[in-house]
C-alpha atoms as a PDB file:
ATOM      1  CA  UNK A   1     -36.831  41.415  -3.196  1.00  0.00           C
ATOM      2  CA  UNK A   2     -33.269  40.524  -3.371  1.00  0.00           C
ATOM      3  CA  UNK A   3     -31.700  37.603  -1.400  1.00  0.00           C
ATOM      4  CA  UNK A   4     -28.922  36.824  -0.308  1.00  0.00           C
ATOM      5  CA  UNK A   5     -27.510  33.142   1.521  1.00  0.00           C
ATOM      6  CA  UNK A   6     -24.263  32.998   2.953  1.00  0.00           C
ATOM      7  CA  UNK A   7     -22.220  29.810   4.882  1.00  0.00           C
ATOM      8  CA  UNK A   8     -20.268  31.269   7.583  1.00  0.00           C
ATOM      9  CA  UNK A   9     -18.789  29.436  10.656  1.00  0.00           C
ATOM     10  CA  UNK A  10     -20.300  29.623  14.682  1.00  0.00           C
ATOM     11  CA  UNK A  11     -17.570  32.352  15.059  1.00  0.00           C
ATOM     12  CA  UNK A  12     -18.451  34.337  12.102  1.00  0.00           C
ATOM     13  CA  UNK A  13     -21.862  34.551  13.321  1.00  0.00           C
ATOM     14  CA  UNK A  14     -21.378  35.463  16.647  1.00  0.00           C
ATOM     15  CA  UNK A  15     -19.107  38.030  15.790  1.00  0.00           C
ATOM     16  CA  UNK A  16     -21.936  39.482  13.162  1.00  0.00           C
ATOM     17  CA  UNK A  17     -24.653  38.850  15.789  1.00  0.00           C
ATOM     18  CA  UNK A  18     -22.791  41.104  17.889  1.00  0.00           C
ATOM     19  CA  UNK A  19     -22.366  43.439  15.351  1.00  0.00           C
ATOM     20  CA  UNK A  20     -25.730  43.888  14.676  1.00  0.00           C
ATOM     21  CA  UNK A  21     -26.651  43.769  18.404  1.00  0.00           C
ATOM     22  CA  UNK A  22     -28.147  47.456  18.103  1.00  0.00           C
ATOM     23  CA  UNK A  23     -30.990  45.485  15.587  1.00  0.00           C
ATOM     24  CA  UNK A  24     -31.636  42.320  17.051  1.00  0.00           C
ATOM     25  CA  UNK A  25     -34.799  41.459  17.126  1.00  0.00           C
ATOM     26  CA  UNK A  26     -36.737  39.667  20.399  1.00  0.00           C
ATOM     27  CA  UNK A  27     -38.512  36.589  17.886  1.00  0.00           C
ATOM     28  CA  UNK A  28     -36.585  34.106  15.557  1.00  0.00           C
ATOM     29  CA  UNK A  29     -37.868  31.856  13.261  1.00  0.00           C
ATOM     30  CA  UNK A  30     -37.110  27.942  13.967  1.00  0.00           C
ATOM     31  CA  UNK A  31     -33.839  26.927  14.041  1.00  0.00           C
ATOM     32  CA  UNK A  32     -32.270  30.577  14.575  1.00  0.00           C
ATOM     33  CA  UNK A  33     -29.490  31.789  16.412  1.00  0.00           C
ATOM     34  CA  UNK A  34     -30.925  35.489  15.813  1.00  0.00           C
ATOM     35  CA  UNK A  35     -32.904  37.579  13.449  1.00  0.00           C
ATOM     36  CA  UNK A  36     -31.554  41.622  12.923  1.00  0.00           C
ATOM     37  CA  UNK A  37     -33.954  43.579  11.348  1.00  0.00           C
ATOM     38  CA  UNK A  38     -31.883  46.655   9.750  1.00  0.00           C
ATOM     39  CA  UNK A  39     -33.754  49.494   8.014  1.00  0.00           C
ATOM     40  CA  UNK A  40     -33.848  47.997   4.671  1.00  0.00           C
ATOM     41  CA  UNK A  41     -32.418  44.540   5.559  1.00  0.00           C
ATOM     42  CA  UNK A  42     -33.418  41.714   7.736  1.00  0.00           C
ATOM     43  CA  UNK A  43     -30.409  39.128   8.684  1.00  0.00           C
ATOM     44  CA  UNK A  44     -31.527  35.838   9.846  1.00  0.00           C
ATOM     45  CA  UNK A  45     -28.540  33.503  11.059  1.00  0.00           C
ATOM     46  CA  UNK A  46     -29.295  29.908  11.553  1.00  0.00           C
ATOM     47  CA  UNK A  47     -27.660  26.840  13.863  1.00  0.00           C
ATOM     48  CA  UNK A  48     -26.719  25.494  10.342  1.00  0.00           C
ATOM     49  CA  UNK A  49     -24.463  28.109   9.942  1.00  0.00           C
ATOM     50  CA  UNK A  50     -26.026  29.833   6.762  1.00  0.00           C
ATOM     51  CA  UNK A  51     -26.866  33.204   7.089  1.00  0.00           C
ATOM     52  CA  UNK A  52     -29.767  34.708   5.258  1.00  0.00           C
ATOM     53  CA  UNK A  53     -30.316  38.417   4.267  1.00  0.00           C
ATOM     54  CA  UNK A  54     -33.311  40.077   2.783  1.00  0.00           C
ATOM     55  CA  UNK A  55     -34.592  43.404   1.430  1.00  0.00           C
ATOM     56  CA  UNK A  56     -33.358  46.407  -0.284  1.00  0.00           C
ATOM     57  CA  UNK A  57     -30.008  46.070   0.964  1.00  0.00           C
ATOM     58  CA  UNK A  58     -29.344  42.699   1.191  1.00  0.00           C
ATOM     59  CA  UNK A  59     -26.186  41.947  -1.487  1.00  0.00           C
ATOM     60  CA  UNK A  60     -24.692  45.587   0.482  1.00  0.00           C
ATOM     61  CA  UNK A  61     -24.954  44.423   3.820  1.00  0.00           C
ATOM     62  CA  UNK A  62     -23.657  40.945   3.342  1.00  0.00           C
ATOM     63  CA  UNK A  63     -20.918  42.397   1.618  1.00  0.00           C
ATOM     64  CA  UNK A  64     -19.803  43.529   4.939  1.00  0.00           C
ATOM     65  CA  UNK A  65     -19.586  40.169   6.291  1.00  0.00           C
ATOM     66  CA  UNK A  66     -16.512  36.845   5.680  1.00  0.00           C
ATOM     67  CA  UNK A  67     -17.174  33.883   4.068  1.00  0.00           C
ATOM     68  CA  UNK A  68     -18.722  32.168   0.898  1.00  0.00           C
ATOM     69  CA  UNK A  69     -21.433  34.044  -0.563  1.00  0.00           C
ATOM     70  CA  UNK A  70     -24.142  32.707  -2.945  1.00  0.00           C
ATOM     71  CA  UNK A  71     -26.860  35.017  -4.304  1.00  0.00           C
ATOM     72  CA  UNK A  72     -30.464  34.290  -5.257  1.00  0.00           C
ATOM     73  CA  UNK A  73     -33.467  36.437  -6.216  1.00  0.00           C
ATOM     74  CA  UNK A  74     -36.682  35.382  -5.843  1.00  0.00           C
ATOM     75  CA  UNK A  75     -37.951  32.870  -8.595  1.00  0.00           C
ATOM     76  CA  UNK A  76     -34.181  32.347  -9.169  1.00  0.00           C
ATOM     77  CA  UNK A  77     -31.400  29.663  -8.422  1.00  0.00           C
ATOM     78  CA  UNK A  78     -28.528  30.403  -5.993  1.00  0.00           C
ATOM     79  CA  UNK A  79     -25.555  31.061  -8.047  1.00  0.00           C
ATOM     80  CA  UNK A  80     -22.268  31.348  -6.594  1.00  0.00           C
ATOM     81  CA  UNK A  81     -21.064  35.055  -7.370  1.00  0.00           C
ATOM     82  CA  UNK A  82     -18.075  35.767  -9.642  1.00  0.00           C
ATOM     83  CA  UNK A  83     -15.346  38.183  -8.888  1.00  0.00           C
ATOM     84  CA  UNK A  84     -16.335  41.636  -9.854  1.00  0.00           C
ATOM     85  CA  UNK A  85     -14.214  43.950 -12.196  1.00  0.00           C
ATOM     86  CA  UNK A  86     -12.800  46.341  -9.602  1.00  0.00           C
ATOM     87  CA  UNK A  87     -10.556  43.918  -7.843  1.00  0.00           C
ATOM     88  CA  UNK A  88      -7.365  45.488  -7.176  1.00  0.00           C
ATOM     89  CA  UNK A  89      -4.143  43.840  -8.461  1.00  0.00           C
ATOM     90  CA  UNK A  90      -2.188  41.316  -7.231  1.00  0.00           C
ATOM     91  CA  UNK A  91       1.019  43.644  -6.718  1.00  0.00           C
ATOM     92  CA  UNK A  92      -1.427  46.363  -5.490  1.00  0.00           C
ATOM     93  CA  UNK A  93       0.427  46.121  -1.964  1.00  0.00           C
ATOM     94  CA  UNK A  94       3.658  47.702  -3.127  1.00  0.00           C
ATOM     95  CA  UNK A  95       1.635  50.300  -5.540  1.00  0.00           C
ATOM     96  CA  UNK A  96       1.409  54.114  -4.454  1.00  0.00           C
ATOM     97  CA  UNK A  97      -2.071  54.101  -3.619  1.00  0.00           C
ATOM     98  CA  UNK A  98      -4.813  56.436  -2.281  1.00  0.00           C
ATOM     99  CA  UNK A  99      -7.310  54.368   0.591  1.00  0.00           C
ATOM    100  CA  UNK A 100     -10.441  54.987   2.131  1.00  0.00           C
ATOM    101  CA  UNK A 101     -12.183  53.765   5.406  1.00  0.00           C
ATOM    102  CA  UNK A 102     -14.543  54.225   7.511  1.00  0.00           C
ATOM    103  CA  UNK A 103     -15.666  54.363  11.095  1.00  0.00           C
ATOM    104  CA  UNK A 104     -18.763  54.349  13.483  1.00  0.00           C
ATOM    105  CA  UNK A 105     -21.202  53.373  10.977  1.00  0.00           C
ATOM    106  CA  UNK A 106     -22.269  50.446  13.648  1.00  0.00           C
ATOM    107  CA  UNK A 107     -21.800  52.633  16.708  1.00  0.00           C
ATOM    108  CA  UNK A 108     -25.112  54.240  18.406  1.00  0.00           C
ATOM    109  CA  UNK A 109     -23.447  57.510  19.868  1.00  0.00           C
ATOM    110  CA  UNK A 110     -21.007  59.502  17.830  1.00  0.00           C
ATOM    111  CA  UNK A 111     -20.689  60.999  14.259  1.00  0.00           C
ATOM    112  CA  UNK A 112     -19.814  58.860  11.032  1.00  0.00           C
ATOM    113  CA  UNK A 113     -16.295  59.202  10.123  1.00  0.00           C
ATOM    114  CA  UNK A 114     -14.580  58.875   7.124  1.00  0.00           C
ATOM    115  CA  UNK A 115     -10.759  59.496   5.908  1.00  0.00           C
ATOM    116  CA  UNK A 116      -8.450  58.905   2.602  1.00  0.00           C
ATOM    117  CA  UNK A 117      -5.227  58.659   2.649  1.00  0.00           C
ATOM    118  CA  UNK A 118      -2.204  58.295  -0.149  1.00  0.00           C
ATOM    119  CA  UNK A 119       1.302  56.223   0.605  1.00  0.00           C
ATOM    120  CA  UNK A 120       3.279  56.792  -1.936  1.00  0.00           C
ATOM    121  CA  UNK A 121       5.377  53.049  -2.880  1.00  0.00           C
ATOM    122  CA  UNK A 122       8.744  55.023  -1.493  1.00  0.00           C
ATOM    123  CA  UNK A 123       6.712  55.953   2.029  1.00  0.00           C
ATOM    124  CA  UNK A 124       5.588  51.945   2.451  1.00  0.00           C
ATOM    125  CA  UNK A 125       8.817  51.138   4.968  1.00  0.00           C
ATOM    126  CA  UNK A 126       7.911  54.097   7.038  1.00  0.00           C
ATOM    127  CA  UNK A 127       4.262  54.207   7.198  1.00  0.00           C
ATOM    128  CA  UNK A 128       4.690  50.167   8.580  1.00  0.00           C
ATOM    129  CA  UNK A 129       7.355  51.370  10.772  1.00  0.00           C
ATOM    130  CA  UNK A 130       5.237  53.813  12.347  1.00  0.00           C
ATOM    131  CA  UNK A 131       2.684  50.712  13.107  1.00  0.00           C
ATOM    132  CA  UNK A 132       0.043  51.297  10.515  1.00  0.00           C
ATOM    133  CA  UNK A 133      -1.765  47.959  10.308  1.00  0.00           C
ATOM    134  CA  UNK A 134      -6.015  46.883  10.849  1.00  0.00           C
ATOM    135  CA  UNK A 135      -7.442  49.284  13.400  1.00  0.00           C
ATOM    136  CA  UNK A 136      -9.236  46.560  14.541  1.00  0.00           C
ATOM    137  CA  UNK A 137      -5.786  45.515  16.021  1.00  0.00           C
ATOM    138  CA  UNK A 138      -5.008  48.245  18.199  1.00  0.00           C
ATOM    139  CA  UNK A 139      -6.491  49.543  20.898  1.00  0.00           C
ATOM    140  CA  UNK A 140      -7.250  53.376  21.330  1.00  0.00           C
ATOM    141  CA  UNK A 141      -4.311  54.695  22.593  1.00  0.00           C
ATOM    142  CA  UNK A 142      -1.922  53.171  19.788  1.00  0.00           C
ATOM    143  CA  UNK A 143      -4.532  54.629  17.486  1.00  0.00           C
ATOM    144  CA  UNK A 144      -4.144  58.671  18.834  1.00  0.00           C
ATOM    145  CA  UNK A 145      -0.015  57.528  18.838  1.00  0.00           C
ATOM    146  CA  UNK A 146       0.011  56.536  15.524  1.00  0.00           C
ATOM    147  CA  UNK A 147      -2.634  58.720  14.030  1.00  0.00           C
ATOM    148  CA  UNK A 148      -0.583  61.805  15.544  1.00  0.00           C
ATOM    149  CA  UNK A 149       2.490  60.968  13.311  1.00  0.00           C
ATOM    150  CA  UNK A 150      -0.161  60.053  10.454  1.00  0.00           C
ATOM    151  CA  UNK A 151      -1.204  63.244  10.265  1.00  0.00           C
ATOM    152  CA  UNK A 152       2.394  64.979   9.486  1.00  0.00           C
ATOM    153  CA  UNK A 153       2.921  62.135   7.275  1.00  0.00           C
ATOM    154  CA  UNK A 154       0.649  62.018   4.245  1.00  0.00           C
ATOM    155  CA  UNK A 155      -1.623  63.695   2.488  1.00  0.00           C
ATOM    156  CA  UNK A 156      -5.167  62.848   4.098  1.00  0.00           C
ATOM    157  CA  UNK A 157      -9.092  63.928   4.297  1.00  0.00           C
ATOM    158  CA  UNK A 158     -10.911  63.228   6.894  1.00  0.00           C
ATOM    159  CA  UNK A 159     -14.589  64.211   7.064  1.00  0.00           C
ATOM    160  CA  UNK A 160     -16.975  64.301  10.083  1.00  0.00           C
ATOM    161  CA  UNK A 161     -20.540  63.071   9.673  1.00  0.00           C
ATOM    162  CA  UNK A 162     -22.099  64.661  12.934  1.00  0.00           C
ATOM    163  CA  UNK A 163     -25.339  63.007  14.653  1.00  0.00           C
ATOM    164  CA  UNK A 164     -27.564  65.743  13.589  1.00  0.00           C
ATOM    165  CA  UNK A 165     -26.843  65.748   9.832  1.00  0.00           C
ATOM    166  CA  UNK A 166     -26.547  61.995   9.595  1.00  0.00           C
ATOM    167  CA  UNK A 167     -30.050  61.758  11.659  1.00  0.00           C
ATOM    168  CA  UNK A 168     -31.173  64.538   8.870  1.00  0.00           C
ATOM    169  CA  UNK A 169     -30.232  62.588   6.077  1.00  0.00           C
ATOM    170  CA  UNK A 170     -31.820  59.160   7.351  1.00  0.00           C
ATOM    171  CA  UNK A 171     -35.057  61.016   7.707  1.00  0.00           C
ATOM    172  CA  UNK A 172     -34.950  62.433   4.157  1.00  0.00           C
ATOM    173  CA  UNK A 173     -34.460  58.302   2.964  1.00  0.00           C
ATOM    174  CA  UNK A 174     -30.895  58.253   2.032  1.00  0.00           C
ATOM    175  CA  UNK A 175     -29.783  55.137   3.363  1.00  0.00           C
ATOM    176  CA  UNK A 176     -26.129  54.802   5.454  1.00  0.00           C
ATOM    177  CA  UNK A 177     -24.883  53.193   2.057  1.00  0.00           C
ATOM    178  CA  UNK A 178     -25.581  55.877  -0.064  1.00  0.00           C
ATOM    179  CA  UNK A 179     -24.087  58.517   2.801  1.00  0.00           C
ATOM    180  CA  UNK A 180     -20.794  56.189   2.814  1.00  0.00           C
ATOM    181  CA  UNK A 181     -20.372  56.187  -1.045  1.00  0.00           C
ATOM    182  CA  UNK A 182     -20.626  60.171  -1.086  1.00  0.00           C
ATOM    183  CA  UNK A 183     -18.554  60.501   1.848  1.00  0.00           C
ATOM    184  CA  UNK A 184     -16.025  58.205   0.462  1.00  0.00           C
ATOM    185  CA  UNK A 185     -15.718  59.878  -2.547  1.00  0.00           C
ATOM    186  CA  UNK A 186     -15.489  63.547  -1.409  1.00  0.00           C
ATOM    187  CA  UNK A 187     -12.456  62.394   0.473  1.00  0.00           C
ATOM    188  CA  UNK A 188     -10.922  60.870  -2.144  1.00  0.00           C
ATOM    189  CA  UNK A 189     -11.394  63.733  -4.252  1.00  0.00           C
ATOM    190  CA  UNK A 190      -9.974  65.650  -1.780  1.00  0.00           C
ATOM    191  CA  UNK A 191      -6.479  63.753  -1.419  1.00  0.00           C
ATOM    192  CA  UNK A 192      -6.602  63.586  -5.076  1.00  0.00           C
ATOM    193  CA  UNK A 193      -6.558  67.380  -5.576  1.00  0.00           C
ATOM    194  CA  UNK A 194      -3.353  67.190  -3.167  1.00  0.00           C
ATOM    195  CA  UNK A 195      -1.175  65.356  -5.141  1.00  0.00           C
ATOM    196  CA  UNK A 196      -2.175  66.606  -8.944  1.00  0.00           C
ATOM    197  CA  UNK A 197       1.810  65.899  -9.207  1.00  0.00           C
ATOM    198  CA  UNK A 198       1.920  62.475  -7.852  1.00  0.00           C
ATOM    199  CA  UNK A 199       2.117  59.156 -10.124  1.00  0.00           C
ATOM    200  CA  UNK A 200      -1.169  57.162  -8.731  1.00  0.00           C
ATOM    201  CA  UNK A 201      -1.105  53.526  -9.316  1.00  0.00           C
ATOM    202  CA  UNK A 202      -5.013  53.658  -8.234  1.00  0.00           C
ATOM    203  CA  UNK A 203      -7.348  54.087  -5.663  1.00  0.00           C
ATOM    204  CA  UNK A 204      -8.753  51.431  -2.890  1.00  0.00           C
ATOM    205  CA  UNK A 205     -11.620  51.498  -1.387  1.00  0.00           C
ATOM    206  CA  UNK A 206     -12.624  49.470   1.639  1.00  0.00           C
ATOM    207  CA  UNK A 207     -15.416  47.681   0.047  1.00  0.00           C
ATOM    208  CA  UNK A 208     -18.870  47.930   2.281  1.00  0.00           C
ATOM    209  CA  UNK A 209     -21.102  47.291  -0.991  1.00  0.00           C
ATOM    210  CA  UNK A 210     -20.897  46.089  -4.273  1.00  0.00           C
ATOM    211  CA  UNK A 211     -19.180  48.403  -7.026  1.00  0.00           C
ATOM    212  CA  UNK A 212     -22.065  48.841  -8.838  1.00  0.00           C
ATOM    213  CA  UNK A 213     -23.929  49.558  -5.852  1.00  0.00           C
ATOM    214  CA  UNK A 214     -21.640  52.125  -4.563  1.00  0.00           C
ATOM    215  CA  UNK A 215     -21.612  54.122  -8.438  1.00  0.00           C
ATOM    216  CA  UNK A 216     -25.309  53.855  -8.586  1.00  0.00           C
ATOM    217  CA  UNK A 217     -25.162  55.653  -5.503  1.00  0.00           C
ATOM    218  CA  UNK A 218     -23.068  58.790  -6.969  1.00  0.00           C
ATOM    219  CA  UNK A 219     -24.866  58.781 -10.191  1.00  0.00           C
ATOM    220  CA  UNK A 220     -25.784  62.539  -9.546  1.00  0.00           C
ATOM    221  CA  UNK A 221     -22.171  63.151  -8.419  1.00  0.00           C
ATOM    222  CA  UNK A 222     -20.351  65.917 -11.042  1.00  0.00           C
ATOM    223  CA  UNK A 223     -17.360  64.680  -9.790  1.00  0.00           C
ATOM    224  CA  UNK A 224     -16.841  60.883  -9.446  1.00  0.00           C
ATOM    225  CA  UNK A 225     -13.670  59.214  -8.891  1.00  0.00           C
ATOM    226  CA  UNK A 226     -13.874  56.292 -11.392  1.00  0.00           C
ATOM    227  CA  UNK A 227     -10.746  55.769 -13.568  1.00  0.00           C
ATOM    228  CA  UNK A 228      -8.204  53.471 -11.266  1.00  0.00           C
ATOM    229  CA  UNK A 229     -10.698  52.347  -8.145  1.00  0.00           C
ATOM    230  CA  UNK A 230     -10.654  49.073  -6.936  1.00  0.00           C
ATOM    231  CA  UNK A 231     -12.809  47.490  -4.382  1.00  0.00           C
ATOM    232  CA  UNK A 232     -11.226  45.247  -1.678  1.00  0.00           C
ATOM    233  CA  UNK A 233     -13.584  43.828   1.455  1.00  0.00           C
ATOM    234  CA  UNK A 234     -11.196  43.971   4.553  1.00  0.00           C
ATOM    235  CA  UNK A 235      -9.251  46.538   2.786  1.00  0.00           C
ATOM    236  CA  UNK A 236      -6.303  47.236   5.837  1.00  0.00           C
ATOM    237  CA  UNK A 237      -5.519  43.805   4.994  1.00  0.00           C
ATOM    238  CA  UNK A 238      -4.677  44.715   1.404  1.00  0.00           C
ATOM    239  CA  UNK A 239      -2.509  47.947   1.147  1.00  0.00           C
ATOM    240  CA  UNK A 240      -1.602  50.524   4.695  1.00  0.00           C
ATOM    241  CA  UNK A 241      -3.337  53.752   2.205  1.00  0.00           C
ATOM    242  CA  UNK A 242      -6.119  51.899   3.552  1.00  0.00           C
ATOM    243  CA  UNK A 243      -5.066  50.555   7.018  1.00  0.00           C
ATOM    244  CA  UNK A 244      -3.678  54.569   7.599  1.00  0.00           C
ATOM    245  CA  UNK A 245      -7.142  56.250   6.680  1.00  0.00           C
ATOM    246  CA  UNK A 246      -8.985  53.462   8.834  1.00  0.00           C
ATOM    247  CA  UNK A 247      -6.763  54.833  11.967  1.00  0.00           C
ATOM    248  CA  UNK A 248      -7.394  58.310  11.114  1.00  0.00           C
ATOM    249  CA  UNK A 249     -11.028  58.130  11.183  1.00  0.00           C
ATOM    250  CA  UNK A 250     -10.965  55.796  14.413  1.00  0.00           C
ATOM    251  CA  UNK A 251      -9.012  59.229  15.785  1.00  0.00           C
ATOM    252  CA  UNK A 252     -11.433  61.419  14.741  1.00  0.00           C
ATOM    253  CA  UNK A 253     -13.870  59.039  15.664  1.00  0.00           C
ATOM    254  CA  UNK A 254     -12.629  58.962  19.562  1.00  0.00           C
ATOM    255  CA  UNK A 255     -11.941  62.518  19.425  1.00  0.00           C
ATOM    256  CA  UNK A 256     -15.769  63.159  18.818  1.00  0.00           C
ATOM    257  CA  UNK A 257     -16.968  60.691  20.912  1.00  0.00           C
ATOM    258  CA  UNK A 258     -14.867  62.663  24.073  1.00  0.00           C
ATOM    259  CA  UNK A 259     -16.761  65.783  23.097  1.00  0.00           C
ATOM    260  CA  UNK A 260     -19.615  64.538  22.576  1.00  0.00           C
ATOM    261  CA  UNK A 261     -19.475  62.698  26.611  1.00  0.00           C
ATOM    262  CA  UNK A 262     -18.085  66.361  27.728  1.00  0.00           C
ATOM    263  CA  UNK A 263     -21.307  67.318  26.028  1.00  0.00           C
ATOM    264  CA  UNK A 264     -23.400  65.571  28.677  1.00  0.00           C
ATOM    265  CA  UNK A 265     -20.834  64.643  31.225  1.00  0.00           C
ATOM    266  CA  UNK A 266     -20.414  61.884  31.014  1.00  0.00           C
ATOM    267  CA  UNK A 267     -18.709  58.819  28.991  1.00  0.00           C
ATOM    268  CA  UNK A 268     -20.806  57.411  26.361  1.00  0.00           C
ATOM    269  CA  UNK A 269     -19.932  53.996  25.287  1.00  0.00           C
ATOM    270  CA  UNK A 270     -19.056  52.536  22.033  1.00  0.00           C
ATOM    271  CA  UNK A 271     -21.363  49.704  20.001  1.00  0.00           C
ATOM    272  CA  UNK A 272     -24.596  49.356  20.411  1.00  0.00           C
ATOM    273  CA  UNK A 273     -25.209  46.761  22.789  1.00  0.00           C
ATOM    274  CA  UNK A 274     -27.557  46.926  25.875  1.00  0.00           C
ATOM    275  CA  UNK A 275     -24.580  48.900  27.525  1.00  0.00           C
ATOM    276  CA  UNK A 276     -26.007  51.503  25.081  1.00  0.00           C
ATOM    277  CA  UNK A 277     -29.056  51.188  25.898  1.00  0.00           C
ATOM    278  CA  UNK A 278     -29.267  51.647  29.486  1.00  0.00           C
ATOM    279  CA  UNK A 279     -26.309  55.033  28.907  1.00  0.00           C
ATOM    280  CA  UNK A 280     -29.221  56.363  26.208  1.00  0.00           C
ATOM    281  CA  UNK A 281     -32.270  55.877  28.551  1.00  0.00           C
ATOM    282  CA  UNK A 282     -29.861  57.810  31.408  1.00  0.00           C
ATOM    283  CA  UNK A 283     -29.710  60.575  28.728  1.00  0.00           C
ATOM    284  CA  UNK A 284     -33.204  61.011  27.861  1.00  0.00           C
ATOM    285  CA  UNK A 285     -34.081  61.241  31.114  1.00  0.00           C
ATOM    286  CA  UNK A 286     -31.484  63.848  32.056  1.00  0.00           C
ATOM    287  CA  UNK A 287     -32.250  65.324  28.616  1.00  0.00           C
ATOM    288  CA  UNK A 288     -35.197  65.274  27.059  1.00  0.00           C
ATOM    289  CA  UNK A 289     -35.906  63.313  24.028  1.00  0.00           C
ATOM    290  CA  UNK A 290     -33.423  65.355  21.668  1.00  0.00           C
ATOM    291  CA  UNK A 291     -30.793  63.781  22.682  1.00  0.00           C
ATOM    292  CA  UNK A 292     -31.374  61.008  20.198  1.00  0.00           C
ATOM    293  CA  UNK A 293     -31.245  63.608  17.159  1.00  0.00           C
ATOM    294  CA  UNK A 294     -28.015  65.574  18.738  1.00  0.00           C
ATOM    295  CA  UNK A 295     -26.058  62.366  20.343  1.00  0.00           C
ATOM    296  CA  UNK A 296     -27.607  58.822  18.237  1.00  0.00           C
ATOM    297  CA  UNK A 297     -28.041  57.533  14.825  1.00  0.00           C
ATOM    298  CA  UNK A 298     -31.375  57.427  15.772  1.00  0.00           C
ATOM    299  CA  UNK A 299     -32.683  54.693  13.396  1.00  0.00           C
ATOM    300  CA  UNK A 300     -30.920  52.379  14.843  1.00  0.00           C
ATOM    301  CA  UNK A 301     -33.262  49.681  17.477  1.00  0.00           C
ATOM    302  CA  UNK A 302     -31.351  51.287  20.416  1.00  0.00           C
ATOM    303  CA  UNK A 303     -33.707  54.474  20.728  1.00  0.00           C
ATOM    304  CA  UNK A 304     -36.784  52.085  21.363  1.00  0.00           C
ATOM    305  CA  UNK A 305     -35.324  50.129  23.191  1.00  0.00           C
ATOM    306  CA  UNK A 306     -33.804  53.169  25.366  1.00  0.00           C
ATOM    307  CA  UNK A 307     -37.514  53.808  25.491  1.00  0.00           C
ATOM    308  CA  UNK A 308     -38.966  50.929  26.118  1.00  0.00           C
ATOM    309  CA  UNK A 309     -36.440  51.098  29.689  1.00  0.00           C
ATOM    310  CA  UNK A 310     -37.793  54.591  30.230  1.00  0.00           C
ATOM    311  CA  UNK A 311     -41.436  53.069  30.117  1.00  0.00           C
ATOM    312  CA  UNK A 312     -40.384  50.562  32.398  1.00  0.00           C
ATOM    313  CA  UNK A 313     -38.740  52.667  35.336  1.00  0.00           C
ATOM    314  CA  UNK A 314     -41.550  55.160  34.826  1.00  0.00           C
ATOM    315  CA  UNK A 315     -44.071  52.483  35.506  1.00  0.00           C
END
């Protein structure tokens, strides 16, 4: 079983713990500040400050995370890990690039989003004058502003993962990394096909697992984008192909989630905190039980614990 430590600051980890909020789990270990237990990962963060994951996915999911990382497998020494191949360049922020993003992957409600997007090197003064920068930095309504010009801009994919299919795929065993890595690359393709003309300096990806992770997972893929990737954690950071496709698929993202909510009138909230919890129990009872397969990514600790409030009222 792989391992994986990592040394990250009191902010860092309350920001992941948050993150993960939809997983935490009610014990700790000594010495803990919280334990997540994921499907094929458990995160243990400690008052320390180093972070430990474990499992399947371990080297994937704390690839999603800041800081120093040092890897270990069991009956092994930690080793600090080198940079992998598939870094992107150092001038890759003035290259004409195509980026890929995606969204709701840690959200309860809504689909699984994912967009590409190419900016040529000429378009790089207006896409940042149209306010393309980290979704993370705007709030909602500069998102549908800008994502409205984005969209008569450049050449884009955007693909919608809904609740039903994603819940379908879980259930078969393909785990949300795998589902990301196809997803990623069918949009890719897709932009690809719609500039056979264009000069591409390359292809960024906004790295959520390890290269060799993410081609292991398309190794049954006819067509896999290979030749010119590059792999860049916090990848809005590094060229606006990828900051654009992030705000495209937060669009699409809020656009579902509002039809979804008109779906069961009401507004569903974002995350997976107890807010979530308390809106899914609502649902269920209103509902029925299917609501988790039509409206959740029903793995996640949420659905028990929407459940376990149920149980509770009931008594």
């Amino acid at each position: 079983m792989a391992h994986v430590v990592k040394k990250m600051t009191p902010s860092e980890i309350l920001a992941m713990k948050k993150e993960l909020s939809y997983a935490i789990s009610d014990k700790t270990p000594p010495g803990a500040v919280f334990t997540a237990k994921l499907v094929e990962c458990t995160v243990t963060a400690y008052n320390s400050g180093k972070v430990l994951f474990q499992g399947k996915q371990a080297e994937e999911t704390a690839q999603k995370f800041a800081g120093q990382v040092s890897q270990a497998k069991v009956k092994s020494k930690n080793t600090v890990k080198p940079p992998h191949s598939y870094a992107p360049p150092d001038n890759v922020a003035s290259l004409s690039i195509i980026g890929s993003d995606e969204v709701g992957t840690g959200d309860y409600f809504g689909p699984m989003t994912v967009a590409a997007a190419y900016v040529s090197a000429s378009q790089l003064p207006l896409i940042k004058e149209l306010g393309v920068r980290d979704s993370k930095n705007l709030n909602d309504k500069q998102i549908i502003q800008i994502a409205k010009e984005l969209i008569h801009t450049l050449p884009y994919s955007l693909l919608v993962l809904p609740n039903e299919k994603y819940n379908e795929l879980q259930q078969k065993g393909m785990t949300q990394g795998k589902i990301k890595a196809l997803l990623h690359n069918r949009a890719l393709q897709n932009v690809r096909s719609k500039i056979p003309n264009e000069k591409l300096d390359g292809i960024l990806v906004d790295q959520f697992c390890e290269p060799g992770v993410y081609f292991n997972y398309l190794t049954k893929e006819k067509n896999l984008l290979k030749e010119g990737i590059y792999f860049a954690t916090k990848g809005e950071s590094v060229h606006l192909a990828v900051a654009a496709a992030s705000i495209l698929a937060r669009y699409s993202f809020l656009k579902e989630m509002d039809k979804l909510g008109s779906r069961f009138h009401t507004v569903l909230p974002k995350g997976a905190g107890p807010h979530v919890d308390v809106k899914a129990a609502e649902l269920v009872e209103k509902y029925g039980e299917g609501v988790f397969d039509t409206a959740t990514k029903k793995h996640f600790a949420n659905t028990q614990k929407a459940l376990n409030l149920l149980k509770k009222k009931r008594i």
